[in-house]
C-alpha atoms as a PDB file:
ATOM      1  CA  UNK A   1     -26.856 162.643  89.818  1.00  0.00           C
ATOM      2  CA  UNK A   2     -30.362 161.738  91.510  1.00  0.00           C
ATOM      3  CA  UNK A   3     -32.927 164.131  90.122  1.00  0.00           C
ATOM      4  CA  UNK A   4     -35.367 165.770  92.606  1.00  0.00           C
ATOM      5  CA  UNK A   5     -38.611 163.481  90.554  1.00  0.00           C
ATOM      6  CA  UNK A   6     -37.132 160.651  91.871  1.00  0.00           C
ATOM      7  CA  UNK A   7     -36.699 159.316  95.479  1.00  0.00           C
ATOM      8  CA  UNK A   8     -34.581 156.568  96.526  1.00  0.00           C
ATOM      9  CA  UNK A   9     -37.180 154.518  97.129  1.00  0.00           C
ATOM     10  CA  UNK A  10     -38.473 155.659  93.973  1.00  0.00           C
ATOM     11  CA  UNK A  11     -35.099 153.974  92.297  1.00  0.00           C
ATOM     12  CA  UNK A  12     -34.727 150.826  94.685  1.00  0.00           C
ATOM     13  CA  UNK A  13     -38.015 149.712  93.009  1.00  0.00           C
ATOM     14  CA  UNK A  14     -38.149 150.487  89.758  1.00  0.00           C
ATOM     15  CA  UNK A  15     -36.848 147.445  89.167  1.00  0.00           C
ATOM     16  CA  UNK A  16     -37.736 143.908  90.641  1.00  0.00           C
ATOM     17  CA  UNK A  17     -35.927 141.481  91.633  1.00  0.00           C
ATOM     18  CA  UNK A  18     -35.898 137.971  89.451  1.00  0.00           C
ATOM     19  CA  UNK A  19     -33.988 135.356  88.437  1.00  0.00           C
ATOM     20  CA  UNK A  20     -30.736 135.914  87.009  1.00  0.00           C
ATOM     21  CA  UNK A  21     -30.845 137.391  83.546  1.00  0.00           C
ATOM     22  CA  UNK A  22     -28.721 136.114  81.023  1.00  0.00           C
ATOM     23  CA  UNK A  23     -25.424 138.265  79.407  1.00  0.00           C
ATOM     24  CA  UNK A  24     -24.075 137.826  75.591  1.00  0.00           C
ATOM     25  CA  UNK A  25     -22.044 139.476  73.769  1.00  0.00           C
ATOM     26  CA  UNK A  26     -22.398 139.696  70.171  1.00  0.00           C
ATOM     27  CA  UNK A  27     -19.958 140.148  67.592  1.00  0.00           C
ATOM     28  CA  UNK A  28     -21.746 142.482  65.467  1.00  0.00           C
ATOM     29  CA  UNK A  29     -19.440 142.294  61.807  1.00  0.00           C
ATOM     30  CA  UNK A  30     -21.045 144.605  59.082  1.00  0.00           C
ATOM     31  CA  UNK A  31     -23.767 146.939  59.690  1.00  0.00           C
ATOM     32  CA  UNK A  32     -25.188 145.212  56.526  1.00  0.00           C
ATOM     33  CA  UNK A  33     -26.718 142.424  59.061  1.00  0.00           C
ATOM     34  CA  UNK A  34     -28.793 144.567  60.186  1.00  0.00           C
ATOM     35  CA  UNK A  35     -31.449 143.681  56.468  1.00  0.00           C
ATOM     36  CA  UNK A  36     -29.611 140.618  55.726  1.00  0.00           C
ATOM     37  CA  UNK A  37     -30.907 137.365  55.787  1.00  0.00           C
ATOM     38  CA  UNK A  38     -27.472 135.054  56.557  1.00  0.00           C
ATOM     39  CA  UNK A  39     -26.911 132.481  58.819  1.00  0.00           C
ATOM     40  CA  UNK A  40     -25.428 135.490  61.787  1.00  0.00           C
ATOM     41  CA  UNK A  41     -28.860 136.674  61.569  1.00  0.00           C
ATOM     42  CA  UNK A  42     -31.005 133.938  61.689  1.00  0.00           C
ATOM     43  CA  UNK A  43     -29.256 132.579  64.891  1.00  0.00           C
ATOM     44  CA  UNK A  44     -29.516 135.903  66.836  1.00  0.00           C
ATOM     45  CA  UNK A  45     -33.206 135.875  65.754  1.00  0.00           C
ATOM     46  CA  UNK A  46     -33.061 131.952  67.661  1.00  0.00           C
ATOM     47  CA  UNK A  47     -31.416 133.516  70.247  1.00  0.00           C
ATOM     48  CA  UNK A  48     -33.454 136.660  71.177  1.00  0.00           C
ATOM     49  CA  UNK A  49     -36.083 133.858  70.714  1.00  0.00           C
ATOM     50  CA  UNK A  50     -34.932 132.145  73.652  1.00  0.00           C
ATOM     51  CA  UNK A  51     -34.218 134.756  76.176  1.00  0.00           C
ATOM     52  CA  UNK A  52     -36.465 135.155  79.250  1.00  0.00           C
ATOM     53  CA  UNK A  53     -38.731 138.278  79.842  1.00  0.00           C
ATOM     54  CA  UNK A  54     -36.348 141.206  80.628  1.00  0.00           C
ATOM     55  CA  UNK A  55     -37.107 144.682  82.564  1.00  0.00           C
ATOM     56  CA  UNK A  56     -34.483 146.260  80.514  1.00  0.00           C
ATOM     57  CA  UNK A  57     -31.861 145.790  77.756  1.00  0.00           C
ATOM     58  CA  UNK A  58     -28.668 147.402  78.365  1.00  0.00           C
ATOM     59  CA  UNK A  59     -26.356 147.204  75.619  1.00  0.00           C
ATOM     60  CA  UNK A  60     -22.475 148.001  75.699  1.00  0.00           C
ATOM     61  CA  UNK A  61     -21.394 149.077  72.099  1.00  0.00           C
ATOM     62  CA  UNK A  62     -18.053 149.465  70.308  1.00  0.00           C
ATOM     63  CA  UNK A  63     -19.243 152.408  68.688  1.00  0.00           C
ATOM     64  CA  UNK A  64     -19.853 154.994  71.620  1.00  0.00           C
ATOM     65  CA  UNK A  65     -16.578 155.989  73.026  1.00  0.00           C
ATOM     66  CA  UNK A  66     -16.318 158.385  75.974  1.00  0.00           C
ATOM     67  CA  UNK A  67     -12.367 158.373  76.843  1.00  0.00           C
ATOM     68  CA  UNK A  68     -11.748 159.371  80.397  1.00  0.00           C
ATOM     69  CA  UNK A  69     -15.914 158.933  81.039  1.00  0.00           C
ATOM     70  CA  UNK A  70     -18.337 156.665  81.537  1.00  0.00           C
ATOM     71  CA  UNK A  71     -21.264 157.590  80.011  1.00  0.00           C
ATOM     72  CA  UNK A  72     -25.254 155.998  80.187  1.00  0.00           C
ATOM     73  CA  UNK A  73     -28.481 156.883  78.007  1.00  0.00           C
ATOM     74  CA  UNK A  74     -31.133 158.187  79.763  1.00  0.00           C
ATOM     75  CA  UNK A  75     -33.579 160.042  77.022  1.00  0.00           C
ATOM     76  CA  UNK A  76     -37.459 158.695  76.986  1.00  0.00           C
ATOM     77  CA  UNK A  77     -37.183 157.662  73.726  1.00  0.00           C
ATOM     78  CA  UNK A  78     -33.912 156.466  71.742  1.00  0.00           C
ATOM     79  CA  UNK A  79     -32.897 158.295  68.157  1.00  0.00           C
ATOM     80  CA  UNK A  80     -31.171 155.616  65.952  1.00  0.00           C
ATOM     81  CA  UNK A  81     -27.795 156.435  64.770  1.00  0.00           C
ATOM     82  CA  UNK A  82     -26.118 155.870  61.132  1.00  0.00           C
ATOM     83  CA  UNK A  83     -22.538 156.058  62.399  1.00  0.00           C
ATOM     84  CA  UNK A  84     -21.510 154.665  58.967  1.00  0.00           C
ATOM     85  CA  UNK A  85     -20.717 155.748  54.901  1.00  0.00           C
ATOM     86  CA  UNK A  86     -21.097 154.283  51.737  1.00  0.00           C
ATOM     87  CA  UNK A  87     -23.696 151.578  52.307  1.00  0.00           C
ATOM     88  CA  UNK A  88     -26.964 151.535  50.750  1.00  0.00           C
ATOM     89  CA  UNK A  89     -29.688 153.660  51.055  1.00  0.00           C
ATOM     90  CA  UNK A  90     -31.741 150.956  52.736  1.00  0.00           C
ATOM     91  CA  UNK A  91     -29.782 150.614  55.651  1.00  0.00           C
ATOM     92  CA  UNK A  92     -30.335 154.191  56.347  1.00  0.00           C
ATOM     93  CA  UNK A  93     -33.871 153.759  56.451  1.00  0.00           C
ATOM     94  CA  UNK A  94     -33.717 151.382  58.929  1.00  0.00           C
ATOM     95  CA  UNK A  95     -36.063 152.591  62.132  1.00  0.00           C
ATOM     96  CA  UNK A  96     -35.443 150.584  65.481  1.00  0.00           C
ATOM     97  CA  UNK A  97     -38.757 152.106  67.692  1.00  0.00           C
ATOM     98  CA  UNK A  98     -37.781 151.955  71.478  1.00  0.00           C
ATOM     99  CA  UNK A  99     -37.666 153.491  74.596  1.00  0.00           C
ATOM    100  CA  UNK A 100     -35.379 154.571  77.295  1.00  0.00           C
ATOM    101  CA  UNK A 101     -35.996 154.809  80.974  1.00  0.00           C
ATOM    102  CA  UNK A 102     -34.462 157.834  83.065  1.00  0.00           C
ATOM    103  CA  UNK A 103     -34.846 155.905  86.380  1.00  0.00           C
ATOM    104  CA  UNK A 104     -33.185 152.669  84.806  1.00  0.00           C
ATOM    105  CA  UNK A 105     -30.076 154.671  84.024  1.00  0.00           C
ATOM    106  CA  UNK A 106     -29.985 156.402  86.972  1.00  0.00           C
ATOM    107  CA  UNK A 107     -29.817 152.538  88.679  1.00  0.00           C
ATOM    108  CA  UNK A 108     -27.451 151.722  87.127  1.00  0.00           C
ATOM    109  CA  UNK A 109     -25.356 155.232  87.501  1.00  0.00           C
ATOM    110  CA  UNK A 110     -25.690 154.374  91.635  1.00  0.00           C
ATOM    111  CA  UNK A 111     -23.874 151.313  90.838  1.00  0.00           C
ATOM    112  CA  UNK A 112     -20.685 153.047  89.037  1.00  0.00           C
ATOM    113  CA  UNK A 113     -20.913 156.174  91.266  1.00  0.00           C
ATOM    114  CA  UNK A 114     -16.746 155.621  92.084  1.00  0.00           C
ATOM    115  CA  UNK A 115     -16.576 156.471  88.679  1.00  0.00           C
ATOM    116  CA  UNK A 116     -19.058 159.009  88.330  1.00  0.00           C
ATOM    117  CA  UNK A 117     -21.403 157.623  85.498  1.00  0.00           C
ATOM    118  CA  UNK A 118     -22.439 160.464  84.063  1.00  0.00           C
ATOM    119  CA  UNK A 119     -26.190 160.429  82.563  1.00  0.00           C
ATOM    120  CA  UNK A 120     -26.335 161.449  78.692  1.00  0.00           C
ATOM    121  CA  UNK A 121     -29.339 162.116  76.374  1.00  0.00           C
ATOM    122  CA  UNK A 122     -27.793 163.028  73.246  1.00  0.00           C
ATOM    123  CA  UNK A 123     -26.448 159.817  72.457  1.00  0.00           C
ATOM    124  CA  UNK A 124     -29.421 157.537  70.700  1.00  0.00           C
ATOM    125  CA  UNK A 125     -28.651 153.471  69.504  1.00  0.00           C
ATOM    126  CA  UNK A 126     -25.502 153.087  67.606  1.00  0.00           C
ATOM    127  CA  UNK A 127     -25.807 150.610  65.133  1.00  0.00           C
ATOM    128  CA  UNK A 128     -23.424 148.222  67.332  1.00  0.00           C
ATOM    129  CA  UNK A 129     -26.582 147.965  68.937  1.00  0.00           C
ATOM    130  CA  UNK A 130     -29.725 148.588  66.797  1.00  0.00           C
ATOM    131  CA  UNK A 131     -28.574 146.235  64.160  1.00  0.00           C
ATOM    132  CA  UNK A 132     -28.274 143.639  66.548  1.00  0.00           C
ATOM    133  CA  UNK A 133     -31.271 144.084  68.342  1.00  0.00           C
ATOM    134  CA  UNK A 134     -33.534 144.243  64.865  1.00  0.00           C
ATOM    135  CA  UNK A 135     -32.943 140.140  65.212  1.00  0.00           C
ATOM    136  CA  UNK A 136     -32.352 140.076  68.810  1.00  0.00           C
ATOM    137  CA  UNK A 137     -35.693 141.816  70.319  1.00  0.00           C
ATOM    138  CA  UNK A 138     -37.528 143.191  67.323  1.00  0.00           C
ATOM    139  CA  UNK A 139     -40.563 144.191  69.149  1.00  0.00           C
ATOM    140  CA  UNK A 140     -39.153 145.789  72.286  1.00  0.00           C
ATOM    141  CA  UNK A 141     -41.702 145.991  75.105  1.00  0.00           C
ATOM    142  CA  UNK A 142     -39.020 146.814  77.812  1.00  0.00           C
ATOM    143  CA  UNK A 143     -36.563 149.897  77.688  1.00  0.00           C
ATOM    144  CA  UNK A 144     -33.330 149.709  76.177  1.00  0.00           C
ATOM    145  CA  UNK A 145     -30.169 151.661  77.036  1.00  0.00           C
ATOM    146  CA  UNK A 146     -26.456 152.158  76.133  1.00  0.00           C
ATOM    147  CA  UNK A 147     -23.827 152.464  78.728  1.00  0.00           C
ATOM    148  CA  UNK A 148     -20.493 154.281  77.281  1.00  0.00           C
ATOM    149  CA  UNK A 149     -16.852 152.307  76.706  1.00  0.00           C
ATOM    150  CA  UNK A 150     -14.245 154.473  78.695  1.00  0.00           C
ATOM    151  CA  UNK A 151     -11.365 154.375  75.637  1.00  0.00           C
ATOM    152  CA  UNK A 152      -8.918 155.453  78.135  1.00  0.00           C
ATOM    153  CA  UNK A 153      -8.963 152.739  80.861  1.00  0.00           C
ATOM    154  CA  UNK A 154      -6.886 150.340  80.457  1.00  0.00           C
ATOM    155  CA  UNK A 155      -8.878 146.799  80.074  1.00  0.00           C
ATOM    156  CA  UNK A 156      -8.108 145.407  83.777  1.00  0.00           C
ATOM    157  CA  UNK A 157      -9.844 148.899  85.383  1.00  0.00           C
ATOM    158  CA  UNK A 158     -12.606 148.282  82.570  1.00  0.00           C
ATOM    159  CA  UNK A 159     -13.419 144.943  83.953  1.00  0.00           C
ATOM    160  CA  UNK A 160     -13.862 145.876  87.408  1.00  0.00           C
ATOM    161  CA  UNK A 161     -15.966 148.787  85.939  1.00  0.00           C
ATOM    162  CA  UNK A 162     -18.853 146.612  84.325  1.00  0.00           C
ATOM    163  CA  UNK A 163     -18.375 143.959  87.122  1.00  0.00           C
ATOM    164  CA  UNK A 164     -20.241 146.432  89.519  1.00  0.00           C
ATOM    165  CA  UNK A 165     -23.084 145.993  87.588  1.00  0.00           C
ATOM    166  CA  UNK A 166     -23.256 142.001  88.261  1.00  0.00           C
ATOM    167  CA  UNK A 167     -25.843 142.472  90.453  1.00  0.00           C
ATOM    168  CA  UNK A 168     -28.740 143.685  87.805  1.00  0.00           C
ATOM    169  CA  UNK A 169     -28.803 140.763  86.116  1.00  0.00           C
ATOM    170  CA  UNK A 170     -30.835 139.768  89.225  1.00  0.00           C
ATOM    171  CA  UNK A 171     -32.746 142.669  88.643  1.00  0.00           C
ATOM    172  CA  UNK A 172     -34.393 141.704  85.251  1.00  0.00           C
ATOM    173  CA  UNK A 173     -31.317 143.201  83.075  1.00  0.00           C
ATOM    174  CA  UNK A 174     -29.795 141.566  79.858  1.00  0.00           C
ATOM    175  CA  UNK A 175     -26.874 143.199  79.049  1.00  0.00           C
ATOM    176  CA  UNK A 176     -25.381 142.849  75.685  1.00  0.00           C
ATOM    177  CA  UNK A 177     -21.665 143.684  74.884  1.00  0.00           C
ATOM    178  CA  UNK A 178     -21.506 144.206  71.269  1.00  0.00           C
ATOM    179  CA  UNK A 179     -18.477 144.189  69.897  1.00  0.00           C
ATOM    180  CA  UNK A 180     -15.646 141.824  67.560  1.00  0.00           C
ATOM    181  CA  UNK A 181     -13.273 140.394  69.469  1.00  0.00           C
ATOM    182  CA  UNK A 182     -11.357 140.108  66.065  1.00  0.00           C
ATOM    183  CA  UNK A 183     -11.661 143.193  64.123  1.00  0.00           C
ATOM    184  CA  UNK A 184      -8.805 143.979  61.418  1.00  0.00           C
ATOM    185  CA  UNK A 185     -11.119 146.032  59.168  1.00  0.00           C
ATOM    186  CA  UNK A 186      -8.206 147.484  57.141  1.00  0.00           C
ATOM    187  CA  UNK A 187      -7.666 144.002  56.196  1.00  0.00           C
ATOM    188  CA  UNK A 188     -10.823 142.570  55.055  1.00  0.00           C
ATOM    189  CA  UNK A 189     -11.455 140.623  51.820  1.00  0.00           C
ATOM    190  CA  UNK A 190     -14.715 142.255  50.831  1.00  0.00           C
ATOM    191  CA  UNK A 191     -14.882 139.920  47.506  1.00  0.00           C
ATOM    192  CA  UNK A 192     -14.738 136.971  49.644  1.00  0.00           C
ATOM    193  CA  UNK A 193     -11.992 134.779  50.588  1.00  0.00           C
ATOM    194  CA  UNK A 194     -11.200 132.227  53.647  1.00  0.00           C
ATOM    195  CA  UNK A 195      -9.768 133.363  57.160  1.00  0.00           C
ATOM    196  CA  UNK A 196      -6.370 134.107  57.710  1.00  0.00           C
ATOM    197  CA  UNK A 197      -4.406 132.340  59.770  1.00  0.00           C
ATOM    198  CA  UNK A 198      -3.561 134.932  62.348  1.00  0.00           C
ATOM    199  CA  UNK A 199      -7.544 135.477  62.990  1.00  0.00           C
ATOM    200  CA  UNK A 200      -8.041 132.433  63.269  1.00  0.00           C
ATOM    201  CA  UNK A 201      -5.584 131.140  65.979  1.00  0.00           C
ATOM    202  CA  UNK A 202      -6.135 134.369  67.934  1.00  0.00           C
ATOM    203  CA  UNK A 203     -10.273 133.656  68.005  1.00  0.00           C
ATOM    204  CA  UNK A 204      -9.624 130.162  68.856  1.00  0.00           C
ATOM    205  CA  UNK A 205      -6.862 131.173  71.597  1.00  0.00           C
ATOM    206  CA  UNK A 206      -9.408 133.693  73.070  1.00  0.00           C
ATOM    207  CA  UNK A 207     -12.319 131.286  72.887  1.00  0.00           C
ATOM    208  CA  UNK A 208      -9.900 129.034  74.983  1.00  0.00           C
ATOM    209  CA  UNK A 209      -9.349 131.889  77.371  1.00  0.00           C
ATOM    210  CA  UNK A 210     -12.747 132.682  77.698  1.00  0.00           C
ATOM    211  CA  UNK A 211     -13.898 128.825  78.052  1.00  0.00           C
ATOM    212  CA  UNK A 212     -11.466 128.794  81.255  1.00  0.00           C
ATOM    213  CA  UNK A 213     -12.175 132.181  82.084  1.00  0.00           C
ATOM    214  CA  UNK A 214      -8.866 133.005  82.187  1.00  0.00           C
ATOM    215  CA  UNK A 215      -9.305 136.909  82.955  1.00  0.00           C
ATOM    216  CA  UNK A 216      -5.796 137.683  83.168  1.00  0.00           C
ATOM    217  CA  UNK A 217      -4.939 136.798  79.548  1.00  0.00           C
ATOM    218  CA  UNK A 218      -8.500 138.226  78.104  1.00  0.00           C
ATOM    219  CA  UNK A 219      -7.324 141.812  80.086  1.00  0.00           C
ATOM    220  CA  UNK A 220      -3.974 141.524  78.368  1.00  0.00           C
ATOM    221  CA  UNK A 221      -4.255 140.510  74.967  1.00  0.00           C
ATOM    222  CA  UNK A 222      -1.127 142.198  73.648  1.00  0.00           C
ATOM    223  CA  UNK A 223       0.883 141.070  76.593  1.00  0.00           C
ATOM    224  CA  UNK A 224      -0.678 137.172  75.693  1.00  0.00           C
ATOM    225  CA  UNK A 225      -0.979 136.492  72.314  1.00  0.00           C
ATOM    226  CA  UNK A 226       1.390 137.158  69.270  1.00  0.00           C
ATOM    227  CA  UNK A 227      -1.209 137.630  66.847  1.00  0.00           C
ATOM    228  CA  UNK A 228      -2.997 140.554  68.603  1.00  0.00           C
ATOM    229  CA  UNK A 229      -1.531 143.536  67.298  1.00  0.00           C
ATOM    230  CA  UNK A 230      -2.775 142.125  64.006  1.00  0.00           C
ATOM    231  CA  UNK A 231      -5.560 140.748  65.109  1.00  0.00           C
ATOM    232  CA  UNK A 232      -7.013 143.692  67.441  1.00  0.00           C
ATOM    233  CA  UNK A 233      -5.276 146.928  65.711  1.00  0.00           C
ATOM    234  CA  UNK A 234      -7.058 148.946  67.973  1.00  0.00           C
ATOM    235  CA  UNK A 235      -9.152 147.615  70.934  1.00  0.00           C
ATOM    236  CA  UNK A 236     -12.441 149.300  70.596  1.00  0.00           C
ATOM    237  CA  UNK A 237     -15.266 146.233  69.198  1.00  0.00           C
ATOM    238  CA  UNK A 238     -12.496 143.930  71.442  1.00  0.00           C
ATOM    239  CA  UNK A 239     -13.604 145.732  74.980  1.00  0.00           C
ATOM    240  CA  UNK A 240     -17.378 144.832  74.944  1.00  0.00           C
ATOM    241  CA  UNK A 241     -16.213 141.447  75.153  1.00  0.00           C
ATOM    242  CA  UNK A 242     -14.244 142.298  78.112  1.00  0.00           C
ATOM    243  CA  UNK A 243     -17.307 143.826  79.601  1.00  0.00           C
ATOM    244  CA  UNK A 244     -19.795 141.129  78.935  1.00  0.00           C
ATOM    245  CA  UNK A 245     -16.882 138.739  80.691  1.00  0.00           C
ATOM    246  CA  UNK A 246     -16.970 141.155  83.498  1.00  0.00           C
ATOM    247  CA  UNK A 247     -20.688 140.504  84.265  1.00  0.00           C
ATOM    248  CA  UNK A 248     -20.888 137.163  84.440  1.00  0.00           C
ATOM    249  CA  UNK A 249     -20.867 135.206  88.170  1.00  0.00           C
ATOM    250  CA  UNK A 250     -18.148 132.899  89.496  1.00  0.00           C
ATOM    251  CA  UNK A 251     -18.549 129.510  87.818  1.00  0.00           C
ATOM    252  CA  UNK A 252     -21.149 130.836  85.129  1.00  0.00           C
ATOM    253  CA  UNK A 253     -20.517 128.818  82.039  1.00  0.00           C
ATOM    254  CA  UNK A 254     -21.044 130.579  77.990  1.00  0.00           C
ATOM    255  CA  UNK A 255     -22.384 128.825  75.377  1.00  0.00           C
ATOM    256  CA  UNK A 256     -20.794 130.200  72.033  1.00  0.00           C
ATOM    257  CA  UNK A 257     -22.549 130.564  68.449  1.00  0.00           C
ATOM    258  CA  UNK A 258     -21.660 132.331  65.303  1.00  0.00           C
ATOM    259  CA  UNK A 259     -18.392 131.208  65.793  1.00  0.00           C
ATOM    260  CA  UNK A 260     -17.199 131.948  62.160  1.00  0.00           C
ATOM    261  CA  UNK A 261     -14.368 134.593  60.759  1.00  0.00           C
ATOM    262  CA  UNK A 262     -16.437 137.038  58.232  1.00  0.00           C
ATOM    263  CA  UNK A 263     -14.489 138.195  55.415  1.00  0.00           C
ATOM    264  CA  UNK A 264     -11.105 136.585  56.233  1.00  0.00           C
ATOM    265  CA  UNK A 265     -10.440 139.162  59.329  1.00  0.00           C
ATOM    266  CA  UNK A 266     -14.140 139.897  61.498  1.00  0.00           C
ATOM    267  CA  UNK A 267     -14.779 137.334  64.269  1.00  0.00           C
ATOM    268  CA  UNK A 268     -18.355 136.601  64.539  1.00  0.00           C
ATOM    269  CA  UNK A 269     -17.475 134.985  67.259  1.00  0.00           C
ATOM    270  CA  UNK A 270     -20.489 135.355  70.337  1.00  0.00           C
ATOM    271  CA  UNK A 271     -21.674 134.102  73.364  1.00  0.00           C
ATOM    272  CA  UNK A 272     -24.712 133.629  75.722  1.00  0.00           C
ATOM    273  CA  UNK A 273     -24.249 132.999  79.886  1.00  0.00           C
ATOM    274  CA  UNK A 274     -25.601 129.587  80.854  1.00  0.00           C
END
């Protein structure tokens, strides 16, 4: 895992220790946000606004899954990917100019060596995460990296995954989970329409759970809630959530915004540590 370039001491101080960084996750909705102007937008541009100087951005997206792996970028510069059909030509110009940081990853990879992290440089930004950070951190001046969502482990094994990584945030880290934690696609009212009721009840039950940070029901979703199966078909933009929860101390309180239901079945819903 450790490259011969690097020595230990090489990797204890590549990054310094500060005060603790803040986590959000981000529920990301149409990759359309990432040239619209809508309210979604304009508050993550408040929000990346307000965050303190980072030494890195790590971002945990719905939209690089590595069942039965763990996996973490590590390229010097980061390629962004169009992991999407049928939207305009626009959004496929998009550029998102960052970089990546071998050493970073391999940081964090000594934190999740019980589950052998395994370093990748193919992957680039998913737009889970470069359509977010266009608002977020525009201009980044810091590296930014993507750790993989293991689509095999079940959600309790996921959270004690991400929770190894608590201690970066005192290390100059954001991390990002970006995600939905309600994400019907198949059922979205493109031309508009309110929220159903189902989406709504299981956002505001979640937002409950994570308010009392109630891990046990946020781990077991289908085994909690009625309105899940519906509500989170499959689990893939629902497990950043679980891994932004993950990272956050005992006691840590969340401030939610974009709390609104996009196109009747696509929780906005996010959050920032406070």
């Amino acid at each position: 895992m450790i490259m011969a370039s690097y020595t230990m001491t090489d990797l204890d101080n590549r990054l310094e220790a500060s005060a603790l960084m803040p986590v959000l996750f981000v529920g990301h909705g149409n990759p359309m946000n990432a040239i619209s102007d809508n309210s979604f937008t304009r508050t993550w541009a408040e929000v990346g606004e307000g965050l303190p100087a980072a030494q890195a951005i790590v971002v945990i997206s719905a939209h690089w899954l590595t069942p039965g792996h763990t996996h973490i970028t590590d390229a010097p510069t980061n390629p962004i990917i169009y992991d999407f059909g049928g939207f305009p030509d626009e959004l496929y110009r998009v550029t998102y100019d960052s970089v990546g940081d071998e050493a970073v990853a391999m940081v964090l990879a000594r934190q999740l060596t019980d589950y052998e992290a395994e370093l990748d440089k193919q992957w680039g930004l998913d737009h889970g995460t470069w359509s977010v950070l266009k608002h977020l951190a525009p201009h980044p001046d810091v590296p930014v990296l993507q750790i993989s969502i293991d689509y095999a482990m079940p959600l309790p094994k996921l959270y004690e995954l991400y929770s190894r990584l608590r201690s970066m945030r005192r290390r100059g880290v954001v991390f990002i989970g970006s995600g939905n934690i309600v994400h019907a696609l198949g059922r979205a009212r493109w031309d508009g329409g309110g929220a159903f009721d189902w989406a709504e009840k299981f956002d505001a039950d979640t937002a409950a759970a994570l308010r009392d940070r109630d891990v046990a029901k946020l781990v077991d979703p289908y085994g909690t809630w009625a309105e899940a199966r519906i509500a989170v078909p499959t689990d893939d933009h629902y497990r950043p959530m679980v891994a932004a929860v993950s990272l956050l101390d005992d006691g840590e309180d969340i401030r939610f915004f974009n709390s609104a239901i996009d196109m009747g079945s696509i929780s906005m819903r996010s959050f920032i540590s406070v």
